[in-house]
C-alpha atoms as a PDB file:
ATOM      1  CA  UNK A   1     103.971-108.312 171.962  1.00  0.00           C
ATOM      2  CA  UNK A   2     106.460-108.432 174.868  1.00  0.00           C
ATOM      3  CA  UNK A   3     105.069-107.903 178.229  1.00  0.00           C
ATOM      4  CA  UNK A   4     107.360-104.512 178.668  1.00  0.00           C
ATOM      5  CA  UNK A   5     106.295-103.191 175.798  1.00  0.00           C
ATOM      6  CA  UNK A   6     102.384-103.681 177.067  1.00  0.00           C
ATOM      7  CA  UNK A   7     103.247-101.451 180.180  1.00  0.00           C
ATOM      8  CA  UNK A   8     104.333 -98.483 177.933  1.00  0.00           C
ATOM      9  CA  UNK A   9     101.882 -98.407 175.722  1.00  0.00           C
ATOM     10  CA  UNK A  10      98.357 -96.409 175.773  1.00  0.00           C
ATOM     11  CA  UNK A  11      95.789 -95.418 174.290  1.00  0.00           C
ATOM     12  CA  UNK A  12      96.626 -92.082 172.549  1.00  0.00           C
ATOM     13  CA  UNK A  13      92.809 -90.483 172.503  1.00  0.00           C
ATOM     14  CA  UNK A  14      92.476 -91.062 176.686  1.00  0.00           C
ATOM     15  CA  UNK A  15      95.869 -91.605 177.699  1.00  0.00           C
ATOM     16  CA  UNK A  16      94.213 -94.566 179.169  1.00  0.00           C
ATOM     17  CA  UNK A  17      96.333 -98.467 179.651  1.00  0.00           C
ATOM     18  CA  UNK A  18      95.632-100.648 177.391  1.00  0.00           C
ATOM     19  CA  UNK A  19      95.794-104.771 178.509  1.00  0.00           C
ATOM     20  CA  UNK A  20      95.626-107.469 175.748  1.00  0.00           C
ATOM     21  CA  UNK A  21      92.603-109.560 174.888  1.00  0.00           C
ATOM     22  CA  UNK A  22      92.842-112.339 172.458  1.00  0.00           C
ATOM     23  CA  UNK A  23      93.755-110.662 169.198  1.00  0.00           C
ATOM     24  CA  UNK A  24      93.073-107.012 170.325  1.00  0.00           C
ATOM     25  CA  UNK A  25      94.076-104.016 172.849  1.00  0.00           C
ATOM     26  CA  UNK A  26      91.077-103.015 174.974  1.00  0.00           C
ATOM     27  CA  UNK A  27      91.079 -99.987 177.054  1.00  0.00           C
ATOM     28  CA  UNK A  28      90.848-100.590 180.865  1.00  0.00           C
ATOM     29  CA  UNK A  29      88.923 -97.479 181.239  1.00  0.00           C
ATOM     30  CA  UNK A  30      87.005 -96.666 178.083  1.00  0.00           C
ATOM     31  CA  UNK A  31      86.470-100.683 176.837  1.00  0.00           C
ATOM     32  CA  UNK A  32      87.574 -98.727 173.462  1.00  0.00           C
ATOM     33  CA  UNK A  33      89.179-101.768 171.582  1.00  0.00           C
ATOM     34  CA  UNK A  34      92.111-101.924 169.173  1.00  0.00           C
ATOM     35  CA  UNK A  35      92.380-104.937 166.660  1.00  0.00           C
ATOM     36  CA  UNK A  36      95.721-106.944 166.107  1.00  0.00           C
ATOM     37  CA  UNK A  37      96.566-107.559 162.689  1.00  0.00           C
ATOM     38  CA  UNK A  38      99.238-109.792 161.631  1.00  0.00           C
ATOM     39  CA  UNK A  39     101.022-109.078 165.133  1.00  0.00           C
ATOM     40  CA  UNK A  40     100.876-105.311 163.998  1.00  0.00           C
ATOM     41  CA  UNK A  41      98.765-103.281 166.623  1.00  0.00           C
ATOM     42  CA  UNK A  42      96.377-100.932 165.067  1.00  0.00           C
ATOM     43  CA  UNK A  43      95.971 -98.088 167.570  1.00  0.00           C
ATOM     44  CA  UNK A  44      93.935 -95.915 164.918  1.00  0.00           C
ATOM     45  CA  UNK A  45      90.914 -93.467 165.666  1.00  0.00           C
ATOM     46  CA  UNK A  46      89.869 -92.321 161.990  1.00  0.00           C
ATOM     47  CA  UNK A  47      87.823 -89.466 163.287  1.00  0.00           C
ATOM     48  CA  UNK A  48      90.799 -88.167 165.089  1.00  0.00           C
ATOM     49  CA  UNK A  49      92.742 -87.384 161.093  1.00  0.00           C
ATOM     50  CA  UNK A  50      92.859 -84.486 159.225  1.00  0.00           C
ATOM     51  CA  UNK A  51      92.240 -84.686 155.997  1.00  0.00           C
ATOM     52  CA  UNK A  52      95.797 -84.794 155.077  1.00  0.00           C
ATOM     53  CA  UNK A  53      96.799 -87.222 156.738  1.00  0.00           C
ATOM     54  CA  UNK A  54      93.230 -89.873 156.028  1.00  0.00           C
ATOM     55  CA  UNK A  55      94.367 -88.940 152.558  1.00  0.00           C
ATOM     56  CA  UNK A  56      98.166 -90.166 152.874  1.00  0.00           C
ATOM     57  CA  UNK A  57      96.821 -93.345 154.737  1.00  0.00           C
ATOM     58  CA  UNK A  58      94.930 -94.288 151.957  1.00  0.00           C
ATOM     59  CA  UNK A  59      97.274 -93.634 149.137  1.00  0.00           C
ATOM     60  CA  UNK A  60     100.155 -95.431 150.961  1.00  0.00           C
ATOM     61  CA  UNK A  61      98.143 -98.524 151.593  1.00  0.00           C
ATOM     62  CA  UNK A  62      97.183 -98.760 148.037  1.00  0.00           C
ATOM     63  CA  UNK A  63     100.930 -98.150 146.475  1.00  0.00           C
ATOM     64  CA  UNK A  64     103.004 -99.703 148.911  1.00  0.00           C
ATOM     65  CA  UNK A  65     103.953-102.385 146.635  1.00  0.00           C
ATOM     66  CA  UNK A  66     105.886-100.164 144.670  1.00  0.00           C
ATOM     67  CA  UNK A  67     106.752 -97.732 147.176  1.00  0.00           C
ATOM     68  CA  UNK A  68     110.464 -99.428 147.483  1.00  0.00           C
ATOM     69  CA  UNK A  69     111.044 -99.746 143.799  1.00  0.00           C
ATOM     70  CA  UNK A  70     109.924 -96.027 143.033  1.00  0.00           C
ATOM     71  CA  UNK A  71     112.153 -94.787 146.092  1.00  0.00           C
ATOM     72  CA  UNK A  72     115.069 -96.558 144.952  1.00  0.00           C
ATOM     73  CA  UNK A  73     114.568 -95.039 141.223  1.00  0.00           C
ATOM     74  CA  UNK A  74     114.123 -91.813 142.300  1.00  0.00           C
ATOM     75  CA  UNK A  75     117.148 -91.884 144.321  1.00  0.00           C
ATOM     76  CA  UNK A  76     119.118 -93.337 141.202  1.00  0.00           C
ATOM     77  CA  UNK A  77     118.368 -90.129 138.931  1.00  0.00           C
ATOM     78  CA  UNK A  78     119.067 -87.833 142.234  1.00  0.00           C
ATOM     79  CA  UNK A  79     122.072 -89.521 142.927  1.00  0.00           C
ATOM     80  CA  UNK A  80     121.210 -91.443 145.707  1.00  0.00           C
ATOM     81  CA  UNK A  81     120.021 -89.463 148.260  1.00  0.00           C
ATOM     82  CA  UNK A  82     118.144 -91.266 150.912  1.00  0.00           C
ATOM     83  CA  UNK A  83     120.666 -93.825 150.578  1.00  0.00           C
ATOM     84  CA  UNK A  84     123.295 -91.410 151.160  1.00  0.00           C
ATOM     85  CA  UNK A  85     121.473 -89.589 154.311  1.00  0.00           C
ATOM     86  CA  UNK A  86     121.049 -93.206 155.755  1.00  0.00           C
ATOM     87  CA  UNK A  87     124.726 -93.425 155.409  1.00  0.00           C
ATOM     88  CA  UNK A  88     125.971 -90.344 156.157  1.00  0.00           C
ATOM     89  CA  UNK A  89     123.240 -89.737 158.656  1.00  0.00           C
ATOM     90  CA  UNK A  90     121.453 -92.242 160.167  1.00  0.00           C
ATOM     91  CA  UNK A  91     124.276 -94.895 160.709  1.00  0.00           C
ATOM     92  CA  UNK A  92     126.120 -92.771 163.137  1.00  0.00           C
ATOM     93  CA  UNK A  93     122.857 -92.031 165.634  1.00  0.00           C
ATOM     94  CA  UNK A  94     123.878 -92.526 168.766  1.00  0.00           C
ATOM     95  CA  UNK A  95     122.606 -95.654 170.306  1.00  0.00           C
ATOM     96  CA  UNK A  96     122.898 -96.524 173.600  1.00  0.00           C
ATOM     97  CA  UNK A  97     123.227-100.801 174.462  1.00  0.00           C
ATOM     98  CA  UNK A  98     119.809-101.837 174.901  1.00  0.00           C
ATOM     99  CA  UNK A  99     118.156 -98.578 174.236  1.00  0.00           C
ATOM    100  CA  UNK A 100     115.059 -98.060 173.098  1.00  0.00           C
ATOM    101  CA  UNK A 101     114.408 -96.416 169.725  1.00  0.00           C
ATOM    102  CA  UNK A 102     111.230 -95.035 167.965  1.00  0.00           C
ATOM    103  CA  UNK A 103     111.136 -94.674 164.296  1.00  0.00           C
ATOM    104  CA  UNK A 104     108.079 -92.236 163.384  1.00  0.00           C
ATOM    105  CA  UNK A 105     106.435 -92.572 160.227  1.00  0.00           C
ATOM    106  CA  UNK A 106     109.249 -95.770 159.648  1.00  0.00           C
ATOM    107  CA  UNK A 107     107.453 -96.449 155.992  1.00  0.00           C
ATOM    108  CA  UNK A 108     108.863-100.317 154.971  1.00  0.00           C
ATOM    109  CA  UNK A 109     111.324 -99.636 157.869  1.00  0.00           C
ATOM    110  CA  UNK A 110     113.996 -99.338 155.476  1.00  0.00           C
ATOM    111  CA  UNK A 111     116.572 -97.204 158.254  1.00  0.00           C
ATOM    112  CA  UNK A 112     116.533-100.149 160.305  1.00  0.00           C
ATOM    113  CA  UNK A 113     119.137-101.969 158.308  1.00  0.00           C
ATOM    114  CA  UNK A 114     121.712 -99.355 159.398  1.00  0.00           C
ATOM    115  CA  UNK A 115     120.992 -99.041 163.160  1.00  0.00           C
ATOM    116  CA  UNK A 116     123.036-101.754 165.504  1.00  0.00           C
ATOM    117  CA  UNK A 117     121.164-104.663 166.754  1.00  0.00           C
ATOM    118  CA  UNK A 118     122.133-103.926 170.232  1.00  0.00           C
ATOM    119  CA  UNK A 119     118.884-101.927 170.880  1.00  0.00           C
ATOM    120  CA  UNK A 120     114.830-102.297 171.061  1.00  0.00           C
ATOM    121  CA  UNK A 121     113.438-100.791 167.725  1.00  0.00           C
ATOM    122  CA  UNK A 122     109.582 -99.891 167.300  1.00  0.00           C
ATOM    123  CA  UNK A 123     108.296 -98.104 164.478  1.00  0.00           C
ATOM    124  CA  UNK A 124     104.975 -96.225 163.834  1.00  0.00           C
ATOM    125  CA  UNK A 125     103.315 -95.842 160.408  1.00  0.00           C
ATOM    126  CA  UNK A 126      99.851 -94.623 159.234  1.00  0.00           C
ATOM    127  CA  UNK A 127      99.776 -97.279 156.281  1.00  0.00           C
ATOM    128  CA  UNK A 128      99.177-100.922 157.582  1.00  0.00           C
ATOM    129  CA  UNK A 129     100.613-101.765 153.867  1.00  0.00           C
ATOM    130  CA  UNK A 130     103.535-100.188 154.512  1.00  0.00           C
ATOM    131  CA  UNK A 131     104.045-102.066 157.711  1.00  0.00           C
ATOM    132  CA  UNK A 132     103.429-105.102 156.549  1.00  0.00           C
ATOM    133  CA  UNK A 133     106.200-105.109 153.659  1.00  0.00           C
ATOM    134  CA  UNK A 134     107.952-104.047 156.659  1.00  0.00           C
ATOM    135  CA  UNK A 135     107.370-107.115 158.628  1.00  0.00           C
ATOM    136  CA  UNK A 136     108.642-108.890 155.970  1.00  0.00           C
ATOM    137  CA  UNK A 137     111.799-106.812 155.104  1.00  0.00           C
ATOM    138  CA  UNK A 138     112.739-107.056 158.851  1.00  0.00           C
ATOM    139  CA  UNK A 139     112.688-110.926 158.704  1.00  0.00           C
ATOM    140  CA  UNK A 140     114.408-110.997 155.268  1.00  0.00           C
ATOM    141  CA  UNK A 141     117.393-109.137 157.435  1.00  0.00           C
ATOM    142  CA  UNK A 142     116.953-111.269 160.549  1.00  0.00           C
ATOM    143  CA  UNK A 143     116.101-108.040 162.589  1.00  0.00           C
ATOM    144  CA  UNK A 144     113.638-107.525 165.412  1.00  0.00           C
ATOM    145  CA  UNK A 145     111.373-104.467 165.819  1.00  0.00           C
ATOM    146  CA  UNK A 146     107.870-104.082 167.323  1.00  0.00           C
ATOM    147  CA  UNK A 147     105.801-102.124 164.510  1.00  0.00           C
ATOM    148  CA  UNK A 148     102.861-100.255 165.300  1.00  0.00           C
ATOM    149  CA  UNK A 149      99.573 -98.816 163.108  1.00  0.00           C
ATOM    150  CA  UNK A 150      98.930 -95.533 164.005  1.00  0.00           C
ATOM    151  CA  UNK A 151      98.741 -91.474 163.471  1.00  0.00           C
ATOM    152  CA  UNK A 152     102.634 -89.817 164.305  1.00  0.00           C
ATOM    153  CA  UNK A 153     100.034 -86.929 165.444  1.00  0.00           C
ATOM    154  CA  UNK A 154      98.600 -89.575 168.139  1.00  0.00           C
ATOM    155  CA  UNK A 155     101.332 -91.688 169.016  1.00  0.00           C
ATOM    156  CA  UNK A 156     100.054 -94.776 171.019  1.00  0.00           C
ATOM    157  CA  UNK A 157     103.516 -94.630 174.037  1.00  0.00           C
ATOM    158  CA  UNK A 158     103.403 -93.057 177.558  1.00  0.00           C
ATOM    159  CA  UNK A 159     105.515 -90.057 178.579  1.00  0.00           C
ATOM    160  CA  UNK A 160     109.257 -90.714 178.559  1.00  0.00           C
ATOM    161  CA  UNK A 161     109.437 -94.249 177.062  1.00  0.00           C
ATOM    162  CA  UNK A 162     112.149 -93.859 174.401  1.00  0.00           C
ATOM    163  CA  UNK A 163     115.915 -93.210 174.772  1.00  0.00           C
ATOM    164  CA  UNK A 164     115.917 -91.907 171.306  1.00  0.00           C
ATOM    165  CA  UNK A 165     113.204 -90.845 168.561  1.00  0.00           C
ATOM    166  CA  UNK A 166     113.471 -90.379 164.941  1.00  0.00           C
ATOM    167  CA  UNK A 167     111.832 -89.308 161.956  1.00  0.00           C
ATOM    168  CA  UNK A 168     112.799 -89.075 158.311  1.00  0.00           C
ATOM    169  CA  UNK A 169     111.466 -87.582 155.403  1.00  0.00           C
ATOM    170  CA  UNK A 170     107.815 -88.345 157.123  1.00  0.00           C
ATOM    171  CA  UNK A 171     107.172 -84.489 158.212  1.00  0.00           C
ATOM    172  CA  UNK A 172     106.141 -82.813 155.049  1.00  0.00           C
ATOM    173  CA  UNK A 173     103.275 -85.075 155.056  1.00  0.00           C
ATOM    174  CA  UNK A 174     101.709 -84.532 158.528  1.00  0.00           C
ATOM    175  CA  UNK A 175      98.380 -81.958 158.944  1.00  0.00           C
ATOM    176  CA  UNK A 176     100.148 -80.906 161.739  1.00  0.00           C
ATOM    177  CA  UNK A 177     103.705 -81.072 161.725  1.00  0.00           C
ATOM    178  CA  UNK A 178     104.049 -79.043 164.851  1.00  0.00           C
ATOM    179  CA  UNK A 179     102.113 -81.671 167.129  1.00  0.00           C
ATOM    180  CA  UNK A 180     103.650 -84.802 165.153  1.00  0.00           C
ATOM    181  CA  UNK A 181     107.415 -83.435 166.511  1.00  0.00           C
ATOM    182  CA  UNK A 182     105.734 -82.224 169.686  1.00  0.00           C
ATOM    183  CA  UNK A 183     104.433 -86.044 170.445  1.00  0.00           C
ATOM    184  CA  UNK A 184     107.920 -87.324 169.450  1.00  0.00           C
ATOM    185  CA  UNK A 185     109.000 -85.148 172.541  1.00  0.00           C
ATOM    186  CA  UNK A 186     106.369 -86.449 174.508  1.00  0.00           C
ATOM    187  CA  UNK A 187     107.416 -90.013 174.258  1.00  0.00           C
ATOM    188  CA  UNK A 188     111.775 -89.436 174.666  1.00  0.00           C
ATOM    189  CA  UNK A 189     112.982 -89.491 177.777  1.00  0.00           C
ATOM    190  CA  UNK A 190     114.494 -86.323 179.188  1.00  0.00           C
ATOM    191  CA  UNK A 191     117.569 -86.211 178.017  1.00  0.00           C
ATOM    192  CA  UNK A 192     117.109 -88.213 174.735  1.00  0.00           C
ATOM    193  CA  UNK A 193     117.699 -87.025 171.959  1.00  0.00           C
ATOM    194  CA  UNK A 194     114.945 -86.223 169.014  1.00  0.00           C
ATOM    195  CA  UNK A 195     116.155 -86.489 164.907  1.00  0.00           C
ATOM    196  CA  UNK A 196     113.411 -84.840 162.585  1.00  0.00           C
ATOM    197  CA  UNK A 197     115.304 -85.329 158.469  1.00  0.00           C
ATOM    198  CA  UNK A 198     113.068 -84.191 155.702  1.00  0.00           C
ATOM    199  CA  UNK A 199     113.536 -82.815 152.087  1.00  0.00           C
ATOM    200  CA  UNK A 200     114.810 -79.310 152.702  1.00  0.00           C
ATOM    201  CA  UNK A 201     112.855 -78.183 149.499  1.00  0.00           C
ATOM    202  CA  UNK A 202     109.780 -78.982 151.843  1.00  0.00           C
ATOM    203  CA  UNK A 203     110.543 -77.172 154.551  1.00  0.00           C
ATOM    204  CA  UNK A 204     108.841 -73.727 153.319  1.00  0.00           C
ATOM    205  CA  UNK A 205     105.277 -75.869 152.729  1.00  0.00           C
ATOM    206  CA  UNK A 206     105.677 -77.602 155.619  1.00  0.00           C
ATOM    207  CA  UNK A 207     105.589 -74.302 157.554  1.00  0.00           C
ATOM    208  CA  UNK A 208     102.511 -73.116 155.633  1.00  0.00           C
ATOM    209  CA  UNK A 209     100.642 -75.632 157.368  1.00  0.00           C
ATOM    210  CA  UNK A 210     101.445 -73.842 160.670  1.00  0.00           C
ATOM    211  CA  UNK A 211      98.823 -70.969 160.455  1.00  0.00           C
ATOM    212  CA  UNK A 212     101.756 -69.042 163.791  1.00  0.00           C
ATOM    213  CA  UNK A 213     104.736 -69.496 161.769  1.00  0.00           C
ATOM    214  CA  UNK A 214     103.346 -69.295 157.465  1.00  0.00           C
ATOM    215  CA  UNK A 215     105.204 -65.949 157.164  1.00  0.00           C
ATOM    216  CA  UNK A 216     108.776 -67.235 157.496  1.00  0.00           C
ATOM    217  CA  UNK A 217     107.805 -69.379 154.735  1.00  0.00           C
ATOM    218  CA  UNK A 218     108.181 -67.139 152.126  1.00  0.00           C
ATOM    219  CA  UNK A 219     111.583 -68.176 150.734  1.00  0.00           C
ATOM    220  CA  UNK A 220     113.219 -71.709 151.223  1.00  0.00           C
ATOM    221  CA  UNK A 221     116.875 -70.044 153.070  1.00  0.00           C
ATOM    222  CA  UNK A 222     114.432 -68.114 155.422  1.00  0.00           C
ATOM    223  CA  UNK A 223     112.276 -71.448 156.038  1.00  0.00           C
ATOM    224  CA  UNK A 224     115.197 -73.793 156.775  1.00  0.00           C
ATOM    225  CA  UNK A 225     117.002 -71.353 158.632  1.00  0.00           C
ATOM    226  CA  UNK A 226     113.590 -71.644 161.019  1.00  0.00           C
ATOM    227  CA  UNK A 227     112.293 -75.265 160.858  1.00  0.00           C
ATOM    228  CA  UNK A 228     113.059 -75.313 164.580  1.00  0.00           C
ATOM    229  CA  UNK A 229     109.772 -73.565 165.613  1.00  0.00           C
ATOM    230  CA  UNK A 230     108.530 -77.200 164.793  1.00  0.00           C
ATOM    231  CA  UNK A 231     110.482 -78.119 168.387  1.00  0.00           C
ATOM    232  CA  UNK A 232     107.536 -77.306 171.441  1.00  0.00           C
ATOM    233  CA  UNK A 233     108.253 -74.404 173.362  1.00  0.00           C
ATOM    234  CA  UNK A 234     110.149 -75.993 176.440  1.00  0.00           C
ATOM    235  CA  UNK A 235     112.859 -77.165 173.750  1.00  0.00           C
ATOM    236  CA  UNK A 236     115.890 -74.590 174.224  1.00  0.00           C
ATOM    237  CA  UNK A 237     118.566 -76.019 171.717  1.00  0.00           C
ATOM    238  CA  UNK A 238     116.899 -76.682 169.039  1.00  0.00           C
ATOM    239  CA  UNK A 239     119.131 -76.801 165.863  1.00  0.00           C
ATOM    240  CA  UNK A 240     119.046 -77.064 162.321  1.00  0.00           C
ATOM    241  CA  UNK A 241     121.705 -78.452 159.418  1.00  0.00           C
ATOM    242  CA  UNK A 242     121.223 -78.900 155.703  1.00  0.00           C
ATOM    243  CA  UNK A 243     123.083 -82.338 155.124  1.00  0.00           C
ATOM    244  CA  UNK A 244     125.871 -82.549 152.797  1.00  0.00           C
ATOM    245  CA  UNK A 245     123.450 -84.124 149.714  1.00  0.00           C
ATOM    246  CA  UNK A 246     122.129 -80.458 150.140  1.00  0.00           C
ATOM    247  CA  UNK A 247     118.552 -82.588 149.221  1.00  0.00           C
ATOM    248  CA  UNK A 248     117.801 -83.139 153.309  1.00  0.00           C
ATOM    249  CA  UNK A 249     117.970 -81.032 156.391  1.00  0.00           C
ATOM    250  CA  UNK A 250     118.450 -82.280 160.061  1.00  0.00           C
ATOM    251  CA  UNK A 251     116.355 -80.629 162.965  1.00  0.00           C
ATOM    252  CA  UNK A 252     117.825 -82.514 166.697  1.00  0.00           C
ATOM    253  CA  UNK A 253     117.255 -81.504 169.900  1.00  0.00           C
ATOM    254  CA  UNK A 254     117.239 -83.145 173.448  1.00  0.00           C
ATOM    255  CA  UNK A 255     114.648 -82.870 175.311  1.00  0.00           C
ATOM    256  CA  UNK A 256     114.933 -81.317 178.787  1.00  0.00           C
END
């Protein structure tokens, strides 16, 4: 772990630092400690999770090693879509030199391929499987990011650290969608942009989970047409876009 990166870290329960001790993260206030695993910190409170998402951790860590392979086949027989979001989509984010970039719920990191090298990527995931096929993909493509275990809802990153956050096709799988994209605006800078893509066929159960906003989720149109109550309430230009697949929408806003 770089020594910047240590400074804008936390832990997400207390908000207290965290400073590095042998192979783990120990709080400075709390003495709570965090273990590192194969150079992956795993800033993880089980007791914090929903159901949902305990649920999605342990599925993912038991089928990682075929999550690629069943991705890539179910793309083939819908005609490519992820592949065709990450190049219609994600390859034209707007990257700053030396910027600092937050993937949320980054999977096997499989967008990093098609983002430029001339930035500092991290990514979060709930599945320490997934992150370690990660690892491994990342070296396979000689590319650097700092990968971190932990809950999207709890993200382990101070107030304004990122120049840029991002998120895609992670959201339909949250307990609470609302507070995942509200702790990706915690942790952007004011006046970075935020990038929430997700299936747009999810978008009606995704509001269902959000016991304020469940009626507009009564027909997909009317549901898409309002995924933007997932922005907090201090977010004024919050927007919406079905992407040309027509399989994927695009929620972006900047925060303020």
């Amino acid at each position: 772990m770089q020594a910047e990166t240590l400074t804008r870290i936390c832990n997400p329960y207390t908000g207290e630092l965290l400073r590095l001790s042998g192979d783990q993260l120990v709080g400075i206030s709390s003495g709570q400690r965090f273990p590192i695993i194969q150079g992956i910190p795993s800033i993880m409170q089980s007791s914090a999770q929903p159901r949902r998402n305990r649920f999605y951790r342990w599925l993912y860590d038991r089928f990682a090693f075929a999550y690629d392979a069943t991705v890539r086949f179910g793309s083939h027989i819908n005609y490519g879509t992820e592949e065709q979001v990450r190049k219609d989509y994600i390859v034209d984010l707007e990257i700053p030199q030396d910027a600092w970039v937050l993937e949320s719920a980054v999977g096997t990191a499989s967008n990093f391929e098609y983002l430029p090298k001339h930035a500092r990527f991290f990514g979060v995931d709930i599945s320490l499987a997934m992150l370690l096929r990660a690892q491994r993909k990342l070296a396979a493509l000689d590319r650097q990011a700092e990968l971190f275990h932990a809950d999207a809802q709890f993200l382990p990153f101070h107030d304004d650290t990122f120049d840029l956050v991002f998120s895609m096709g992670g959201i339909q799988f949250f307990g609470d969608p609302f507070k995942a994209v509200s702790e990706m605006a915690r942790v952007a800078k004011p006046g970075a942009q935020v990038h929430v893509l997700d299936e747009a066929s999810r978008a009606t159960t995704t509001l269902k989970r959000m016991p304020a906003h469940a009626r507009y989720a009564n027909d997909p149109q009317t549901a898409l047409e309002t995924i933007t109550r997932l922005a907090p309430h201090y977010i004024t230009d919050a927007q919406v876009k079905l992407l040309p697949s027509g399989q994927f929408y695009a929620l972006t806003f900047t925060k303020p």
